[in-house]
Protein backbone atom coordinates (compact mmCIF):
# COMPACT_ATOMS: atom_id res chain seq x y z
CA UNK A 1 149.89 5.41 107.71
CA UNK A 2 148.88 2.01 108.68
CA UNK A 3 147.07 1.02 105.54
CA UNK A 4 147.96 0.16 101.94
CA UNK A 5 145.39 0.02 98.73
CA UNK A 6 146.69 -3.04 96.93
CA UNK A 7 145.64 -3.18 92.75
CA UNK A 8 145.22 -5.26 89.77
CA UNK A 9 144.49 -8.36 91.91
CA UNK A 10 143.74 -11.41 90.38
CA UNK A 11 140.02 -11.85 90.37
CA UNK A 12 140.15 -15.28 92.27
CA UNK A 13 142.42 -13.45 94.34
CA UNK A 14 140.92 -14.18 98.37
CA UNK A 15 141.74 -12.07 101.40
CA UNK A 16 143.92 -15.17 102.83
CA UNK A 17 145.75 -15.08 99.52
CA UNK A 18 146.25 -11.14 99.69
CA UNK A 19 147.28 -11.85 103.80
CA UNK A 20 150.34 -14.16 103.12
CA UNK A 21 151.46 -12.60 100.19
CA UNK A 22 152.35 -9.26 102.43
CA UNK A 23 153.26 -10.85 105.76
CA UNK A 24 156.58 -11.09 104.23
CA UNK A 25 156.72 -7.48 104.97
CA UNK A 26 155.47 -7.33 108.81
CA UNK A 27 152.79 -8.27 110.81
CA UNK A 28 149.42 -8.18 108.64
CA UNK A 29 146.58 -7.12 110.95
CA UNK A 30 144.11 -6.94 108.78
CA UNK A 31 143.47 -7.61 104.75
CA UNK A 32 140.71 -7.47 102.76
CA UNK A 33 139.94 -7.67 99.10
CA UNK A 34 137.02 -5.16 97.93
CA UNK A 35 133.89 -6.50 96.31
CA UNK A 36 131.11 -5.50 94.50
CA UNK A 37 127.35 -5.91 95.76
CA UNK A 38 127.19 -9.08 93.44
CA UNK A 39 130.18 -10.57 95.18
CA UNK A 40 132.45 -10.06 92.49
CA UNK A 41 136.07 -8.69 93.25
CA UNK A 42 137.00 -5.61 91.90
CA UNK A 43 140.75 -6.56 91.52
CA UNK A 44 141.90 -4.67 94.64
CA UNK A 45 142.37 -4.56 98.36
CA UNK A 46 143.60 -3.25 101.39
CA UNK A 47 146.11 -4.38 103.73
CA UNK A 48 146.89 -2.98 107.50
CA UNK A 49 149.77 -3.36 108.98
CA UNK A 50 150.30 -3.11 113.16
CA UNK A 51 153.11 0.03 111.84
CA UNK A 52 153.70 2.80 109.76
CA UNK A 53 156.81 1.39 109.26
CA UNK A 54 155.74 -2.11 108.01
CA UNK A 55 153.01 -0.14 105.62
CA UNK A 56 156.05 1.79 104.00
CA UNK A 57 157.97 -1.50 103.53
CA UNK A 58 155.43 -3.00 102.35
CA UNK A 59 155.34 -0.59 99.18
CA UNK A 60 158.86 -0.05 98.70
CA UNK A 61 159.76 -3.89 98.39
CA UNK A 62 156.23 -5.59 97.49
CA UNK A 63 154.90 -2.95 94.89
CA UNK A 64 155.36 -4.88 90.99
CA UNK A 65 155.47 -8.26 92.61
CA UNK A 66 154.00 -11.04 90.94
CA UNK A 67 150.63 -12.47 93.45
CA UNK A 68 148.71 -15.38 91.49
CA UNK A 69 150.32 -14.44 88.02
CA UNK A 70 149.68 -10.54 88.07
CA UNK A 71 151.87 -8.08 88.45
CA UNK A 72 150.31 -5.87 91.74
CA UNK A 73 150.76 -2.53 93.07
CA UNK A 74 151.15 -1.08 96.09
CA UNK A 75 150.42 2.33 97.41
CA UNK A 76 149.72 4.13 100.56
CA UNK A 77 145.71 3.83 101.03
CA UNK A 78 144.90 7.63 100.49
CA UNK A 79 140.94 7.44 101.34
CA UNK A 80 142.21 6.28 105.05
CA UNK A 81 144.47 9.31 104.88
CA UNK A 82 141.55 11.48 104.02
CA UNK A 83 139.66 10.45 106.61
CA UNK A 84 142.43 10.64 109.33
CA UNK A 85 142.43 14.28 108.13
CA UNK A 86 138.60 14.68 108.18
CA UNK A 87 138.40 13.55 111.45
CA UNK A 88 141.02 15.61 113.19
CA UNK A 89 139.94 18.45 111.61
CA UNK A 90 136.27 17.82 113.25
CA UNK A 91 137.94 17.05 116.86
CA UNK A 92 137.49 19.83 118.76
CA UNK A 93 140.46 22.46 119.63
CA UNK A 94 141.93 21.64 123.23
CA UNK A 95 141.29 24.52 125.67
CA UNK A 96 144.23 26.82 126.96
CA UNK A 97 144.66 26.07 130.24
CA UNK A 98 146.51 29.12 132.51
């Protein structure tokens, strides 16, 4: 797991502020806060990190920390999970070489 879902965001919460909140943690390689088709936040994000290990960190030590006067959460992004699995299930099987 590279990738954390980030909640209850502030809703002038940007993807810089998001960014520098969980560099504390590791190196941020990407973060993003989710929007609606008007634009609008919808009070959460996700943030990827260049490890596993910097993605775990980042929700044992940043999960119920304050960002821009909200308490946040962090949690292990499960729809990336689901489509790791989705995808190696559709790889194809590696042939038996003898």
């Amino acid at each position: 797991m590279l990738q954390v879902y980030v909640g209850n965001l502030s809703w002038e919460c940007q993807w810089q502020d998001l960014k520098d909140h969980m560099r504390s943690v590791g190196e941020v390689m990407h973060a993003d806060v989710l929007t609606g088709p008007d634009g609008r936040s919808k009070g959460c994000g996700l943030v990827e990190f260049s490890t596993p290990e910097e993605a775990q960190r980042a929700i044992a030590e940043l999960n119920d920390t304050e960002l821009m006067g909200r308490m946040i959460f962090v949690r292990e992004d499960r729809e990336a999970r689901a489509k790791a699995g989705a995808a190696a299930a559709a790889a194809p099987a590696p042939e038996a070489g003898f």
